[in-house]
PDB file of N, CA and C in Angstrom:
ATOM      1  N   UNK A   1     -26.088  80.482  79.739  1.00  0.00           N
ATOM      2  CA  UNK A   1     -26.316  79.107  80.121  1.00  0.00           C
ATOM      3  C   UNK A   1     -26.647  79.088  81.611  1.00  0.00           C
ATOM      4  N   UNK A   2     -27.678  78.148  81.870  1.00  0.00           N
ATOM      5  CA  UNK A   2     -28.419  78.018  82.946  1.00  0.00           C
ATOM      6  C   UNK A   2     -27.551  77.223  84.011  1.00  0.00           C
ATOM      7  N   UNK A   3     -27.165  77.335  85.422  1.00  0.00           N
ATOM      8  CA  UNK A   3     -26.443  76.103  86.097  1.00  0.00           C
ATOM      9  C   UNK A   3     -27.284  75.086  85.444  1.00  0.00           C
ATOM     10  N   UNK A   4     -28.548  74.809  85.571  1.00  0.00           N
ATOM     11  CA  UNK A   4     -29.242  73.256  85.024  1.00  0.00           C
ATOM     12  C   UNK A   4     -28.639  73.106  83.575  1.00  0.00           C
ATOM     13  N   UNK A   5     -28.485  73.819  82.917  1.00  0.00           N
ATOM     14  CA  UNK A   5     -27.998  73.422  81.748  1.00  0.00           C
ATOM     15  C   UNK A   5     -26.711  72.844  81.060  1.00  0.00           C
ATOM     16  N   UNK A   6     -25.865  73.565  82.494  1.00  0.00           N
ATOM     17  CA  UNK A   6     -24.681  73.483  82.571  1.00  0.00           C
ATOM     18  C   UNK A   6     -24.253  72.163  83.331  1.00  0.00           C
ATOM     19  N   UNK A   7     -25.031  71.710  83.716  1.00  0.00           N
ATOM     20  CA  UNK A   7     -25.139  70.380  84.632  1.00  0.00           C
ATOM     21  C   UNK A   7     -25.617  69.141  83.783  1.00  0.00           C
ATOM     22  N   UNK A   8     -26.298  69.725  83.174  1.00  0.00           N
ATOM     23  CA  UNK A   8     -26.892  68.656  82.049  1.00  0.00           C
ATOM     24  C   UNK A   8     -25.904  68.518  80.715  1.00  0.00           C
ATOM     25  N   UNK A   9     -25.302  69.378  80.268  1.00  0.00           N
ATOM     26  CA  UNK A   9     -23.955  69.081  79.539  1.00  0.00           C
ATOM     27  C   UNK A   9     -23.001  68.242  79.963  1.00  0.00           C
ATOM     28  N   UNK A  10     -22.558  68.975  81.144  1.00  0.00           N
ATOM     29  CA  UNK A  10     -21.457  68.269  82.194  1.00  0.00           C
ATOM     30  C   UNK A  10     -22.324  66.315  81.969  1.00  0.00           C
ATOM     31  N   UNK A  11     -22.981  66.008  82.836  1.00  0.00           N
ATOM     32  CA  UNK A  11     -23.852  64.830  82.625  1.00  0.00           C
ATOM     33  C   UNK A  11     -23.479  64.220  80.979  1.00  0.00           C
ATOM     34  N   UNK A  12     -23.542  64.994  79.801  1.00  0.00           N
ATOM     35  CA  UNK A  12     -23.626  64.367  78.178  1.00  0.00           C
ATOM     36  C   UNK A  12     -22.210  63.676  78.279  1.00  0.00           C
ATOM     37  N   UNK A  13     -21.606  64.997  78.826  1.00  0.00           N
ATOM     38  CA  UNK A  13     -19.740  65.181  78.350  1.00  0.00           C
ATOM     39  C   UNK A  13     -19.632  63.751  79.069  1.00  0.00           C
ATOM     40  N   UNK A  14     -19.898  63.589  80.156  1.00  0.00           N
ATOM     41  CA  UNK A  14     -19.281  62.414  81.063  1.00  0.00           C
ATOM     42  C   UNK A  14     -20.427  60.802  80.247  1.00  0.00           C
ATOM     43  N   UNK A  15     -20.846  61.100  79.475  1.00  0.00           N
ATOM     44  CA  UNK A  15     -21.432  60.471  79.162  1.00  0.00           C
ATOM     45  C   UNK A  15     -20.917  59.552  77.675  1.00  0.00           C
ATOM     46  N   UNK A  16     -20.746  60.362  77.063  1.00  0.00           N
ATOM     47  CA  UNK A  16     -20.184  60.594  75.586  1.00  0.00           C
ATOM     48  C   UNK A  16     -18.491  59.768  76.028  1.00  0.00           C
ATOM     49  N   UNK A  17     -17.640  59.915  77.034  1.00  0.00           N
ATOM     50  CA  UNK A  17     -16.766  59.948  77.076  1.00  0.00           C
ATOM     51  C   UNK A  17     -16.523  58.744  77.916  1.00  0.00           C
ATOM     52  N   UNK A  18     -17.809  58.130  78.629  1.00  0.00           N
ATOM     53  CA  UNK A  18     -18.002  57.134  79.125  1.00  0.00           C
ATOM     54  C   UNK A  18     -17.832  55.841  78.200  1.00  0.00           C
ATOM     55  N   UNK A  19     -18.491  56.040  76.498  1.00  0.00           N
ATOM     56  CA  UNK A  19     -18.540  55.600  75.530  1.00  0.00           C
ATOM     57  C   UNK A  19     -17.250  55.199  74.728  1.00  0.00           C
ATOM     58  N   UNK A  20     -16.205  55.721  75.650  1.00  0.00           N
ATOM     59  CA  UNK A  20     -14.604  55.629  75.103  1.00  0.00           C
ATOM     60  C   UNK A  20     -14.403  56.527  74.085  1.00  0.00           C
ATOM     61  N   UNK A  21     -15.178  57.815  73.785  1.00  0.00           N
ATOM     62  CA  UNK A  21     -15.360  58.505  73.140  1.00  0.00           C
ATOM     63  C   UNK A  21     -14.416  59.592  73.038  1.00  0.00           C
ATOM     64  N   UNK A  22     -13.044  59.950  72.355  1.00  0.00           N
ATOM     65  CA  UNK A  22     -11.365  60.591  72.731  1.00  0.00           C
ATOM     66  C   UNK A  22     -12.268  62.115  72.318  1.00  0.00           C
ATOM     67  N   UNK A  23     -11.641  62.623  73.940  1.00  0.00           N
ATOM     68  CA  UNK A  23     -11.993  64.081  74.163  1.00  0.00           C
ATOM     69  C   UNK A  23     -11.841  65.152  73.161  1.00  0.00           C
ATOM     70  N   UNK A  24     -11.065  64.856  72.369  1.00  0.00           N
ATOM     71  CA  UNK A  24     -10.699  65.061  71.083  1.00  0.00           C
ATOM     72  C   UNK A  24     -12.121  65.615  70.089  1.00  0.00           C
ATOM     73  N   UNK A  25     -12.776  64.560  69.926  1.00  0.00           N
ATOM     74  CA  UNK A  25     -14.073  64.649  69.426  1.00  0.00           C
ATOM     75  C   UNK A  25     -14.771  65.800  69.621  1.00  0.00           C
ATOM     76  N   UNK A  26     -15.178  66.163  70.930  1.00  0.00           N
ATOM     77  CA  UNK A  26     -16.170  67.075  71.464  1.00  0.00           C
ATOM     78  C   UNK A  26     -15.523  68.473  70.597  1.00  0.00           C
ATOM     79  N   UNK A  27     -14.578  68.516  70.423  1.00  0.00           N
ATOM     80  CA  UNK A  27     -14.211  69.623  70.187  1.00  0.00           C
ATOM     81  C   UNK A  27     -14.648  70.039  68.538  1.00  0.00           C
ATOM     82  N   UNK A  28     -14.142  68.732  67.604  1.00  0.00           N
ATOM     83  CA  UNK A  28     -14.253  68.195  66.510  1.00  0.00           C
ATOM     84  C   UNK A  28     -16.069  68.532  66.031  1.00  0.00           C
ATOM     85  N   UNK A  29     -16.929  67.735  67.030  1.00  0.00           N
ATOM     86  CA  UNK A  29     -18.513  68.074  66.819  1.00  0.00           C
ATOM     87  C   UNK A  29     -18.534  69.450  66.827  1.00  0.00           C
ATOM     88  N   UNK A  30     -18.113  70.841  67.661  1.00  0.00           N
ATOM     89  CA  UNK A  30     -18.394  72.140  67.479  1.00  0.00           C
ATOM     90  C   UNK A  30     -19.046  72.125  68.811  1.00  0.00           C
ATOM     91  N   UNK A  31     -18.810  71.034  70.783  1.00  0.00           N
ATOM     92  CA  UNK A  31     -19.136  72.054  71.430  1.00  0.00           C
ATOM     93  C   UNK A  31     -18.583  73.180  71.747  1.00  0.00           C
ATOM     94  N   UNK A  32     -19.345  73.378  72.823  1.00  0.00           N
ATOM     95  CA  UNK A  32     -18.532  74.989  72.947  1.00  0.00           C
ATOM     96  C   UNK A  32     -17.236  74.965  73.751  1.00  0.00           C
ATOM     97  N   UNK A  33     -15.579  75.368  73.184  1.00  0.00           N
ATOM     98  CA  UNK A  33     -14.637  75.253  73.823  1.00  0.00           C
ATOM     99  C   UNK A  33     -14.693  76.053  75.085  1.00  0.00           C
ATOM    100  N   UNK A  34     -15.871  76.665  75.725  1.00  0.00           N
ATOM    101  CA  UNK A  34     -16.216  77.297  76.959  1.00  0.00           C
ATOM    102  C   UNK A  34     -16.728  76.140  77.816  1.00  0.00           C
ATOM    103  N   UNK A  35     -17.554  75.482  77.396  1.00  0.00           N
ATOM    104  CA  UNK A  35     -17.924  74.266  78.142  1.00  0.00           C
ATOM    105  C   UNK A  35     -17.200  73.276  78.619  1.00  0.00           C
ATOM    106  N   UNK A  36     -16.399  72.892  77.542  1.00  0.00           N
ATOM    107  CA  UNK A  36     -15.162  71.691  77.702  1.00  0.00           C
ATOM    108  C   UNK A  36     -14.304  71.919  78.545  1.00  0.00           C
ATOM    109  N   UNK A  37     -13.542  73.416  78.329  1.00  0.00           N
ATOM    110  CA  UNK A  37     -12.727  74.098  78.958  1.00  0.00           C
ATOM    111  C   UNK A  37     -13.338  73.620  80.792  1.00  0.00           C
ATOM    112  N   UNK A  38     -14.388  74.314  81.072  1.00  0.00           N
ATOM    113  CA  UNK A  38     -15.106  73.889  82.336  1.00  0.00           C
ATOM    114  C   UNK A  38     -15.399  72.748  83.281  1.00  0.00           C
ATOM    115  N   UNK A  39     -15.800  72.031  81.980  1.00  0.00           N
ATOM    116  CA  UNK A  39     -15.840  70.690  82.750  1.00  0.00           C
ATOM    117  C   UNK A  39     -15.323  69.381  82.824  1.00  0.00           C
ATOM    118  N   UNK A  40     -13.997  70.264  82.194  1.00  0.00           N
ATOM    119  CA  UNK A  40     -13.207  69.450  82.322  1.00  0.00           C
ATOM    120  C   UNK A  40     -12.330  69.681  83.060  1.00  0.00           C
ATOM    121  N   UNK A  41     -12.344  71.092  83.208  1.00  0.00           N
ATOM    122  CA  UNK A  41     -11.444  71.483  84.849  1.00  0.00           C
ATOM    123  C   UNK A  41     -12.075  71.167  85.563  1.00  0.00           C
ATOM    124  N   UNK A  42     -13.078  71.440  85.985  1.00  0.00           N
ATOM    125  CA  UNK A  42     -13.982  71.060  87.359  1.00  0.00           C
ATOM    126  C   UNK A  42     -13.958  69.688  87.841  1.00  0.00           C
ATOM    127  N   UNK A  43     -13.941  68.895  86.420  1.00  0.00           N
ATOM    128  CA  UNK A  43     -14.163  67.201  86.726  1.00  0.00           C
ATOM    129  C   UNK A  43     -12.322  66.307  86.864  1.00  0.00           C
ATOM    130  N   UNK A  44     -11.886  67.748  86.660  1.00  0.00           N
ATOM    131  CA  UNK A  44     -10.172  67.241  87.205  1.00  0.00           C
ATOM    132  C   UNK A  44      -9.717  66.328  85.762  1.00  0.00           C
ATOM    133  N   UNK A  45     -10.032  66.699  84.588  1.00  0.00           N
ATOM    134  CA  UNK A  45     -10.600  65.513  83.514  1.00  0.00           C
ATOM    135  C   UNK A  45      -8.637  66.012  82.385  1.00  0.00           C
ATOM    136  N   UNK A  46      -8.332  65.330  81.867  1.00  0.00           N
ATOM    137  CA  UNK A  46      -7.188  65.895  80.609  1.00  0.00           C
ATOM    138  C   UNK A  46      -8.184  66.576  79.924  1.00  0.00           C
ATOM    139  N   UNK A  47      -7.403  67.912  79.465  1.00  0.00           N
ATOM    140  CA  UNK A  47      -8.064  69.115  78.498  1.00  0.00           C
ATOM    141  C   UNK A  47      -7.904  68.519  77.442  1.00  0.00           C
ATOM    142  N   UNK A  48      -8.733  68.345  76.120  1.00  0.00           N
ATOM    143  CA  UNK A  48      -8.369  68.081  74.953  1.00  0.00           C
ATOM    144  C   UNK A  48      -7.374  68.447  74.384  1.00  0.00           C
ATOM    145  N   UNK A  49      -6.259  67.865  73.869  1.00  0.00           N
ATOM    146  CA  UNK A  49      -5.268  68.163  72.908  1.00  0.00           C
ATOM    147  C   UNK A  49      -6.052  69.366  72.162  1.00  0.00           C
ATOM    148  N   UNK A  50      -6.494  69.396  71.298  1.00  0.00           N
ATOM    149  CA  UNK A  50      -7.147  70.310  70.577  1.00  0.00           C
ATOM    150  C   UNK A  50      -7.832  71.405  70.582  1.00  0.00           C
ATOM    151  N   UNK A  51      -7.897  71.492  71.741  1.00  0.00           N
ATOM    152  CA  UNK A  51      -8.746  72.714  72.733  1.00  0.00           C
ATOM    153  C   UNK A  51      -7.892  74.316  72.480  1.00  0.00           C
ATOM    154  N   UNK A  52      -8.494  75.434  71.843  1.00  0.00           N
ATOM    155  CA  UNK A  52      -7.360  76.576  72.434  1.00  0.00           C
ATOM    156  C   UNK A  52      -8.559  77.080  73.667  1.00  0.00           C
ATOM    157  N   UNK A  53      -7.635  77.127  74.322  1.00  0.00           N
ATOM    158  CA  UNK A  53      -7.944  78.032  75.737  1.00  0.00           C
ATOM    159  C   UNK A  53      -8.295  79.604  75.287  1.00  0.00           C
ATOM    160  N   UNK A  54      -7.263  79.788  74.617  1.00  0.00           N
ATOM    161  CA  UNK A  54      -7.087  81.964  74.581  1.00  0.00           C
ATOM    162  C   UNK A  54      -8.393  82.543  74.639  1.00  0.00           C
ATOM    163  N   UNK A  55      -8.416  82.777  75.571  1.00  0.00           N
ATOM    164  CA  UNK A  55     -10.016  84.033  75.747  1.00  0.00           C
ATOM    165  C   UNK A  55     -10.531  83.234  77.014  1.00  0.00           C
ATOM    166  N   UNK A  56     -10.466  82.332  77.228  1.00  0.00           N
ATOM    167  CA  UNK A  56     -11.286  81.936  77.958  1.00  0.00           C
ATOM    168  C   UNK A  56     -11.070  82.080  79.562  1.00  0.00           C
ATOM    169  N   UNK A  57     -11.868  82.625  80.415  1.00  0.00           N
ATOM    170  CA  UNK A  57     -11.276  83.083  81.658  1.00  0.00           C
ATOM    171  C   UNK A  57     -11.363  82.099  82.587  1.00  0.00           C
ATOM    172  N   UNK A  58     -10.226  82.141  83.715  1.00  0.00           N
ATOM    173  CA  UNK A  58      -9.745  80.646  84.306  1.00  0.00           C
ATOM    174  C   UNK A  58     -10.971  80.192  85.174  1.00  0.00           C
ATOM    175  N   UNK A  59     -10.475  78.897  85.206  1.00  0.00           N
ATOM    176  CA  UNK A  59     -11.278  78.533  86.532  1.00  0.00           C
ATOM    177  C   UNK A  59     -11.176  77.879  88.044  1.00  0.00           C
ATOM    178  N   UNK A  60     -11.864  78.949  88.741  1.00  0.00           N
ATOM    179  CA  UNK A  60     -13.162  78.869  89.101  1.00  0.00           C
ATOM    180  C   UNK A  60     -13.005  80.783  88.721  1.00  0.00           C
ATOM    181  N   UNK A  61     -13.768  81.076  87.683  1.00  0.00           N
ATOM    182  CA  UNK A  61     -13.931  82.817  87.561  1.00  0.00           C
ATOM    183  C   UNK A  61     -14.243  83.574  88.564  1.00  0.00           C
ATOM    184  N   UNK A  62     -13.365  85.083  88.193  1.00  0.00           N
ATOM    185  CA  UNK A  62     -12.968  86.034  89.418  1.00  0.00           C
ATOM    186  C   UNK A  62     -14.740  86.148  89.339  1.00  0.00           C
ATOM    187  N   UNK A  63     -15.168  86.869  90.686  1.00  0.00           N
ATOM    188  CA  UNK A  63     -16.823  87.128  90.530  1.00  0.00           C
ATOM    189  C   UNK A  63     -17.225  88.096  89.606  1.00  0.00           C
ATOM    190  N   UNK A  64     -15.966  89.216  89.375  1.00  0.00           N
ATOM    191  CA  UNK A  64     -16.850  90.092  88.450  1.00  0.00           C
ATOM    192  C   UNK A  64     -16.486  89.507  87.039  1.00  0.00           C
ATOM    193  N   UNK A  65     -15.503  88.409  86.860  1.00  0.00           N
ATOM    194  CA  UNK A  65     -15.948  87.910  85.343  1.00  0.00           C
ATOM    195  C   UNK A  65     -17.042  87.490  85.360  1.00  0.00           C
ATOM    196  N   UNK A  66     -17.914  86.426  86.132  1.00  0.00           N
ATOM    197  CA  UNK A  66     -18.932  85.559  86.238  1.00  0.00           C
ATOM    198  C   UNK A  66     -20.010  86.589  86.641  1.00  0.00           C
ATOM    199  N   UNK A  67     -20.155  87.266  87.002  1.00  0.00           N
ATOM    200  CA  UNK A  67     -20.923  88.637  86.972  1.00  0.00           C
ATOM    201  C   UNK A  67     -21.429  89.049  85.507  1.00  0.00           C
ATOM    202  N   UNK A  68     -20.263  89.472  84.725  1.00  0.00           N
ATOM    203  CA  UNK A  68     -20.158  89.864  83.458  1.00  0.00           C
ATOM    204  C   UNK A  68     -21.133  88.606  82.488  1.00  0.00           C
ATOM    205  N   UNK A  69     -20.414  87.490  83.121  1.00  0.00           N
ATOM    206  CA  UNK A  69     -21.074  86.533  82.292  1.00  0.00           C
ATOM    207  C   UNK A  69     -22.907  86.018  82.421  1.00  0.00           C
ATOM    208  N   UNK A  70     -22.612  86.271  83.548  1.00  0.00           N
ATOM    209  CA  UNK A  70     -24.257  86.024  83.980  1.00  0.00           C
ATOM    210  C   UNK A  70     -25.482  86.980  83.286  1.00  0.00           C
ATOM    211  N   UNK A  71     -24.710  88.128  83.229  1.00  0.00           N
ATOM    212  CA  UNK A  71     -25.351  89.497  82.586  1.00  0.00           C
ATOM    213  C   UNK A  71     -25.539  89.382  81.252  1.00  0.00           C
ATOM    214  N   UNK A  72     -24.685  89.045  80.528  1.00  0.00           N
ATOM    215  CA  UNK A  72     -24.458  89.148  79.468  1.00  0.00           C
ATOM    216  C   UNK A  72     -25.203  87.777  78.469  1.00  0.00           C
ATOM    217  N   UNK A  73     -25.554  86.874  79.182  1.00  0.00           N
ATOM    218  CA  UNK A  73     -26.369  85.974  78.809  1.00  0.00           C
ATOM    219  C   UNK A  73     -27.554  85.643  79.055  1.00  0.00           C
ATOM    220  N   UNK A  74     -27.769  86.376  80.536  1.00  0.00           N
ATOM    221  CA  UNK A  74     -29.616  86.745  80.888  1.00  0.00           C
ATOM    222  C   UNK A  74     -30.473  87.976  80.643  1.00  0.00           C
ATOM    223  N   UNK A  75     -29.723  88.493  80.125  1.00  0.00           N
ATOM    224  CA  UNK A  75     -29.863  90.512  79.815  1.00  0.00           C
ATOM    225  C   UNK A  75     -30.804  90.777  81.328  1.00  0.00           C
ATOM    226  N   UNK A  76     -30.002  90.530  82.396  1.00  0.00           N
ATOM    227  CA  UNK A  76     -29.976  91.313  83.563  1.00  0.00           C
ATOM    228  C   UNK A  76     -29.016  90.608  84.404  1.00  0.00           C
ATOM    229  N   UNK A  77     -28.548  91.636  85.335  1.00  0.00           N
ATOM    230  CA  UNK A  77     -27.590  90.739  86.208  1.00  0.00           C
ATOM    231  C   UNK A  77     -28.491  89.902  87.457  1.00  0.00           C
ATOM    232  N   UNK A  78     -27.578  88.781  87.619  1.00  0.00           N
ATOM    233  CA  UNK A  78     -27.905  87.788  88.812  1.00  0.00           C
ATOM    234  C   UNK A  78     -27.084  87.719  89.254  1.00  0.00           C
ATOM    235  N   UNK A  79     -26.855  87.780  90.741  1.00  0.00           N
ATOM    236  CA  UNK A  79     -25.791  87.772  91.392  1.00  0.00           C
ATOM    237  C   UNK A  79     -25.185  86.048  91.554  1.00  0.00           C
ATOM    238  N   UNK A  80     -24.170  85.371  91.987  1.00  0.00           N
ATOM    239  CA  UNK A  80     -23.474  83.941  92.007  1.00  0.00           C
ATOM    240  C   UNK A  80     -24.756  83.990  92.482  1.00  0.00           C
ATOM    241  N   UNK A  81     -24.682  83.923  93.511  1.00  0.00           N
ATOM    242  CA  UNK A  81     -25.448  83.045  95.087  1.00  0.00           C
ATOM    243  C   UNK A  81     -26.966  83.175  94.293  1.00  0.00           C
ATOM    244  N   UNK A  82     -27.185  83.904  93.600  1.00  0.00           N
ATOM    245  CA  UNK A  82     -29.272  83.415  93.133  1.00  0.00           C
ATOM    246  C   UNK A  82     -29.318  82.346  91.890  1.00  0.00           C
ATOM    247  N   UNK A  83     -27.456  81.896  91.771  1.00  0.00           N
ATOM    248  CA  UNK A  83     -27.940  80.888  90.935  1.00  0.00           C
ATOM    249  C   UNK A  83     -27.219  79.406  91.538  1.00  0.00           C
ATOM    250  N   UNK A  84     -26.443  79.770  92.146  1.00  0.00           N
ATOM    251  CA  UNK A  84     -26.109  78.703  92.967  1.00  0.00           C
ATOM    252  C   UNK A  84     -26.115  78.323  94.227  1.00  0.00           C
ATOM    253  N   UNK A  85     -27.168  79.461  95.390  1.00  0.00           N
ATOM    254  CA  UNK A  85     -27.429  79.123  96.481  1.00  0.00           C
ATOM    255  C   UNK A  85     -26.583  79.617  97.516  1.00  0.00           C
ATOM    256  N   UNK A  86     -26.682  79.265  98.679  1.00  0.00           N
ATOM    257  CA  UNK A  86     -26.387  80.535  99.987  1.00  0.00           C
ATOM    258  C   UNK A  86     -24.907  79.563  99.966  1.00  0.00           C
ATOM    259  N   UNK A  87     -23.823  80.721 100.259  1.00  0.00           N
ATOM    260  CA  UNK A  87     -22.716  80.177 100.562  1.00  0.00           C
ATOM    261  C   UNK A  87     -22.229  79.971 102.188  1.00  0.00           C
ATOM    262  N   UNK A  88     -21.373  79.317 101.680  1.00  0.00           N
ATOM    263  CA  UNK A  88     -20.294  79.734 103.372  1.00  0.00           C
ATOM    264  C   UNK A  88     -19.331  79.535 103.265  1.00  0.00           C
ATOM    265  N   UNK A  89     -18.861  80.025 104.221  1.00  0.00           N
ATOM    266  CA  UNK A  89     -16.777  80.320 104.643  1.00  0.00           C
ATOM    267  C   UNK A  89     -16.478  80.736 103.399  1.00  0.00           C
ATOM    268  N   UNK A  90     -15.671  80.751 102.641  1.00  0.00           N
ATOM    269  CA  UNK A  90     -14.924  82.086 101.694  1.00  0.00           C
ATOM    270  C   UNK A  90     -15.561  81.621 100.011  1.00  0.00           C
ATOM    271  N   UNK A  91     -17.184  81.813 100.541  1.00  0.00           N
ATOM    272  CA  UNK A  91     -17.433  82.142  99.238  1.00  0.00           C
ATOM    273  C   UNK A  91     -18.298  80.806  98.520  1.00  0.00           C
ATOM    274  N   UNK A  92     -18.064  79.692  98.582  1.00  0.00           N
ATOM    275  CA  UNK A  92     -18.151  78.538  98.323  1.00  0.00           C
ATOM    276  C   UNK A  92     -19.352  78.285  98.697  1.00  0.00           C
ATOM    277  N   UNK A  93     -20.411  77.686  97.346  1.00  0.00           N
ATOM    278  CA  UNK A  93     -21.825  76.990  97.551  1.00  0.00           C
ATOM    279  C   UNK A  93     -22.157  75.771  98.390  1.00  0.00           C
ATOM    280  N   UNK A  94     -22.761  76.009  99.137  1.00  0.00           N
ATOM    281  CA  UNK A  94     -22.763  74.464  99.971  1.00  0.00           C
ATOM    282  C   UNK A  94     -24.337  73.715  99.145  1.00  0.00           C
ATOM    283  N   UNK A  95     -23.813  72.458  98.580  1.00  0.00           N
ATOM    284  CA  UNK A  95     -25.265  71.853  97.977  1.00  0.00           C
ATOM    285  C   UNK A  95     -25.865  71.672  98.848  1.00  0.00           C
ATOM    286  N   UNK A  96     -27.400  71.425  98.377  1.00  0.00           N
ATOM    287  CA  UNK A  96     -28.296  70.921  99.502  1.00  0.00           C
ATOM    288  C   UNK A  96     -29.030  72.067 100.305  1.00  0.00           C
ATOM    289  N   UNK A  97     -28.690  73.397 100.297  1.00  0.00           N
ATOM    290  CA  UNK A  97     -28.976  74.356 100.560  1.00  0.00           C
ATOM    291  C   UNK A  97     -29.818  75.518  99.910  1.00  0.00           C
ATOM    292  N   UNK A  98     -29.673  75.476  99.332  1.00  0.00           N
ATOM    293  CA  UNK A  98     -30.791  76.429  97.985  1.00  0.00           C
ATOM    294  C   UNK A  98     -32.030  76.113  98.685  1.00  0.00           C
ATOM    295  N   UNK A  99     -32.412  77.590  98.570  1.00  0.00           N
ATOM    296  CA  UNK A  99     -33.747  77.851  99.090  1.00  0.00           C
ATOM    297  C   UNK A  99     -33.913  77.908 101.086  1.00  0.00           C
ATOM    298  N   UNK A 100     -32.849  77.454 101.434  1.00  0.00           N
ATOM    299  CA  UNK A 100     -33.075  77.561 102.597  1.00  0.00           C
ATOM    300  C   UNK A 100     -32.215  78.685 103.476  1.00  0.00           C
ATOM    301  N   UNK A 101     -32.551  79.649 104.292  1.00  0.00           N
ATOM    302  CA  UNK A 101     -31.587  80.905 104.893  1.00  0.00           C
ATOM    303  C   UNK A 101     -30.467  80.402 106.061  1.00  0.00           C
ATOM    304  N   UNK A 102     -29.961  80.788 106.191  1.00  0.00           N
ATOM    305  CA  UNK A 102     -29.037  80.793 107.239  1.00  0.00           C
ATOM    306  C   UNK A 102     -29.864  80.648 108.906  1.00  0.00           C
ATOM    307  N   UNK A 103     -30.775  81.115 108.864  1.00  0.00           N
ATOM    308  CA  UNK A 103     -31.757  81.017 110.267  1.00  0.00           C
ATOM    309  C   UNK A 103     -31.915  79.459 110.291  1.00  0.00           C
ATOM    310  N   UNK A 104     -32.402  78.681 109.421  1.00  0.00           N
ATOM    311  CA  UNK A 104     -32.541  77.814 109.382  1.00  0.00           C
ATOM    312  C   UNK A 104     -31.778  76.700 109.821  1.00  0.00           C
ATOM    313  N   UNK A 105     -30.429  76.991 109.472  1.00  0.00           N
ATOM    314  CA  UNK A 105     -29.389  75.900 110.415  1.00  0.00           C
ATOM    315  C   UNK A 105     -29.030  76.232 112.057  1.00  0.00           C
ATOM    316  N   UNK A 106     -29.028  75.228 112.199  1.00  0.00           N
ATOM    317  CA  UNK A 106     -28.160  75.029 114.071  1.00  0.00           C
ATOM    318  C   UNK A 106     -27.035  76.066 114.204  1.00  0.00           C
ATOM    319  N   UNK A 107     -26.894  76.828 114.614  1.00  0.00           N
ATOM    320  CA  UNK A 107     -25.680  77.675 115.082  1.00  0.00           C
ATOM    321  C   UNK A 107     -24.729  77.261 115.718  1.00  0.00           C
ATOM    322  N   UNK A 108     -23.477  77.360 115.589  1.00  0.00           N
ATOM    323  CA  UNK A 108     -22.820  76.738 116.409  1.00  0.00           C
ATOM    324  C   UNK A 108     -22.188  77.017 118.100  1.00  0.00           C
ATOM    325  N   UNK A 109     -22.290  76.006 119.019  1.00  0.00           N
ATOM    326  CA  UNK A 109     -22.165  76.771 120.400  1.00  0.00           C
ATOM    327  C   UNK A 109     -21.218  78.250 120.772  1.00  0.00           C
ATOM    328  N   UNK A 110     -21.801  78.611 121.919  1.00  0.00           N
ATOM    329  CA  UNK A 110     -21.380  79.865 121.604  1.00  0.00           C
ATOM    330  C   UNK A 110     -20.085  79.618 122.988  1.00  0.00           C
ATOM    331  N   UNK A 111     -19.324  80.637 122.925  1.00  0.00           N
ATOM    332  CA  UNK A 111     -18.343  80.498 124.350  1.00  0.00           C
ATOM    333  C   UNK A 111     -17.927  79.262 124.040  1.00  0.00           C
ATOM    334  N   UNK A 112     -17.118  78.427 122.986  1.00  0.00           N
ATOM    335  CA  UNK A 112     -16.344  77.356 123.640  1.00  0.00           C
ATOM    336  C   UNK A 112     -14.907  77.413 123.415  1.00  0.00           C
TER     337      UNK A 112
END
């Protein structure tokens, strides 16, 4: 799964659920308890009652799980950062940034 794709789920889920739609359901239709699991941590959201977790690795995944995973669903590896953009300070994507290098921003003063 593509970040865009994964963004565009995220988008349904919050959508579907916008509808008063009990989280319950999603699980019930057959998405994927990898997805739910996700974005519903990410979105700080209650996990479905119905949800099993077992297998599923926590979140935010160690890099070489998400490594593993990236590989294993593009049949080549991509490293985080070529799918979510240049990071900073410990690791963390800053939006708004993709596509642009580090030269590119203001540096910060030097000697203060």
């Amino acid at each position: 799964m593509t970040q865009k794709q994964y963004d565009t789920a995220k988008e349904v889920i919050l959508d579907i659920l916008g509808y008063g739609v009990p989280p319950e359901y999603l699980i019930d239709c057959g998405i994927s308890k990898e997805v739910i699991y996700y974005v519903f941590t990410e979105l700080n959201l209650r996990l479905p009652s119905n949800l099993d977790t077992a297998g599923i690795p926590p979140y935010p995944p160690p890099r070489d799980v998400l490594a593993s995973i990236l590989f294993s669903q593009s049949g080549h590896l991509l490293s985080p950062s070529a799918t979510t953009g240049p990071t900073v300070g410990g690791g963390i994507a800053q939006p708004g940034l993709a596509g642009h290098s580090d030269q590119s921003r203001p540096s910060a003063p030097q000697g203060v």
